[in-house]
C-alpha atoms as a PDB file:
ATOM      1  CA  UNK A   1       0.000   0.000   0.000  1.00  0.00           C
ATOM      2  CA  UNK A   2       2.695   2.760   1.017  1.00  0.00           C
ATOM      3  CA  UNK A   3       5.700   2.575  -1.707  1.00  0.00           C
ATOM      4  CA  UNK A   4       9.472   1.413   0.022  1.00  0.00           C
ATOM      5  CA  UNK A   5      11.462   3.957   2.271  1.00  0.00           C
ATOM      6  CA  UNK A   6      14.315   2.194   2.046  1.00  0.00           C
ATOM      7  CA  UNK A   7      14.330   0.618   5.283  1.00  0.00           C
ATOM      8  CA  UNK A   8      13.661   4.424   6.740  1.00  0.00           C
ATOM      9  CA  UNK A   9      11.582   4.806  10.009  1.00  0.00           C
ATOM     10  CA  UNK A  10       7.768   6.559   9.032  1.00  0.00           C
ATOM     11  CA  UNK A  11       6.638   8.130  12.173  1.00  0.00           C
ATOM     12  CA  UNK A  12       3.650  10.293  12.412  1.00  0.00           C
ATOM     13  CA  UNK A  13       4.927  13.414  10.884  1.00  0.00           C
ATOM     14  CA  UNK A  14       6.398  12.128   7.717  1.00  0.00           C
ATOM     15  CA  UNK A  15       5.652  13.626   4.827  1.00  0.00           C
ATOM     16  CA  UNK A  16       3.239  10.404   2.911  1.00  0.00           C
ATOM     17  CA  UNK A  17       2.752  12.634  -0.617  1.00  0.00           C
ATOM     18  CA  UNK A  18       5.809  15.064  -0.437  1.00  0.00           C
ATOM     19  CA  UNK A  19       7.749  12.826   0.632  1.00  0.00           C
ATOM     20  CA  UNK A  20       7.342  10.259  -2.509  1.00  0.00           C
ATOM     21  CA  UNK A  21       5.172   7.160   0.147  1.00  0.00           C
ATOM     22  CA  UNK A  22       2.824   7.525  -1.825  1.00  0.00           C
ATOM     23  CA  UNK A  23       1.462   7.546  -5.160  1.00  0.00           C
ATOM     24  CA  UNK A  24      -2.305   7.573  -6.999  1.00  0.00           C
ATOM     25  CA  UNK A  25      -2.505   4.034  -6.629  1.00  0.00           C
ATOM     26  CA  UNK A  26      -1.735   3.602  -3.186  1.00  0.00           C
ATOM     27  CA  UNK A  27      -4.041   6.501  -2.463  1.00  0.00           C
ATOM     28  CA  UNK A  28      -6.486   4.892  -3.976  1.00  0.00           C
ATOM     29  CA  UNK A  29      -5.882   1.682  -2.050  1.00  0.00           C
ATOM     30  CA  UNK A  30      -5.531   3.461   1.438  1.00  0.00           C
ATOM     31  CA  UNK A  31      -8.609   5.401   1.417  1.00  0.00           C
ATOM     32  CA  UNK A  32     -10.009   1.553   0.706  1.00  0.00           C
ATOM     33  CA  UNK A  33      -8.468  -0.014   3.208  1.00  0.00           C
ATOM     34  CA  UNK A  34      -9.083   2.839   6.419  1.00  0.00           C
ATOM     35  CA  UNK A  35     -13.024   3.034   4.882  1.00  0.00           C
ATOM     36  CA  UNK A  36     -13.355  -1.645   5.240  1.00  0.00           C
ATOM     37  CA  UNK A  37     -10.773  -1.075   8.537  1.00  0.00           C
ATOM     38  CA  UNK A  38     -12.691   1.321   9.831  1.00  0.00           C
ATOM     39  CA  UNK A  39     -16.133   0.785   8.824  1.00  0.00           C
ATOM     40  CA  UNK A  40     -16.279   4.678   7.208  1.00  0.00           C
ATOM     41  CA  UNK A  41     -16.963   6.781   4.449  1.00  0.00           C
ATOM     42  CA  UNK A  42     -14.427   8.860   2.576  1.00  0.00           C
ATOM     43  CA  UNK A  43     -16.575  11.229   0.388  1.00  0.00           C
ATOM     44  CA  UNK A  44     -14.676  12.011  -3.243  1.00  0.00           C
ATOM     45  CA  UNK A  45     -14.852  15.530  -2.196  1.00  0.00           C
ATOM     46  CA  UNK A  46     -12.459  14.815   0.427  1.00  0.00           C
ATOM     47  CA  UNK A  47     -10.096  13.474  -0.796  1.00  0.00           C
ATOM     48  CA  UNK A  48      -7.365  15.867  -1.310  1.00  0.00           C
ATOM     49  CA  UNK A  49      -3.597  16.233  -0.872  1.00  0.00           C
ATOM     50  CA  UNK A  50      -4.186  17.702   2.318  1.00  0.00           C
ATOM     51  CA  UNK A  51      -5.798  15.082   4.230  1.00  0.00           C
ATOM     52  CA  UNK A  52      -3.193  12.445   3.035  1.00  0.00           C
ATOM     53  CA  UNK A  53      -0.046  14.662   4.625  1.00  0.00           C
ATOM     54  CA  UNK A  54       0.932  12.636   7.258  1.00  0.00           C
ATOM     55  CA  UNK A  55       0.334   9.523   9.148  1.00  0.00           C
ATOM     56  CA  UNK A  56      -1.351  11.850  12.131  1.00  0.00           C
ATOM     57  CA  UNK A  57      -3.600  13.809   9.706  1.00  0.00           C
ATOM     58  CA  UNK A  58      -4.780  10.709   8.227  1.00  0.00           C
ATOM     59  CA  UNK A  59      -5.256   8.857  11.805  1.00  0.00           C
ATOM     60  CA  UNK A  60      -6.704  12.237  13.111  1.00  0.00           C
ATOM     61  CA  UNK A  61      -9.682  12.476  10.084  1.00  0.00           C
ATOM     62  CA  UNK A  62     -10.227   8.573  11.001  1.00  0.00           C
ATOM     63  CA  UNK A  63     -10.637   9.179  14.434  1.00  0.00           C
ATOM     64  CA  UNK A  64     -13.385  11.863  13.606  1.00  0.00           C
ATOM     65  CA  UNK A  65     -15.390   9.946  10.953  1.00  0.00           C
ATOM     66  CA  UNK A  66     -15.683   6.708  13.332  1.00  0.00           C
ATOM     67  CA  UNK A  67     -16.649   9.304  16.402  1.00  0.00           C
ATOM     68  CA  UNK A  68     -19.202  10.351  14.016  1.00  0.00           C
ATOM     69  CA  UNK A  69     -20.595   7.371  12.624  1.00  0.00           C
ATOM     70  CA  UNK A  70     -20.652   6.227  16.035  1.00  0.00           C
END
């Protein structure tokens, strides 16, 4: 799903797009894989570079959608 670092460490601040991790296909399979983990929905509309930043962005957004849907 996330392309090889290279054996380096991805903590919660690294940079997922900027940083080359990942790519429109893996995108597209990670926003599959947190909405069947998770049990949520990722609208289209939100789907956007900005959401996809980092490890904590992404776990933050999940964390709302599955208070939510809760």
């Amino acid at each position: 799903m996330v392309a090889e670092t290279g054996g380096a460490p991805v903590d919660r601040e690294t940079p997922l797009l900027v940083g080359g991790l990942l790519d429109s296909i893996s995108l597209a399979r990670l926003v599959r894989f947190l909405e069947k983990r998770f049990q949520i929905s990722i609208p289209d509309t939100e789907i956007r570079a900005e959401l996809f930043e980092s490890p904590a962005i992404i776990g933050s957004y999940v964390s709302q959608q599955a208070a939510q849907r809760a």
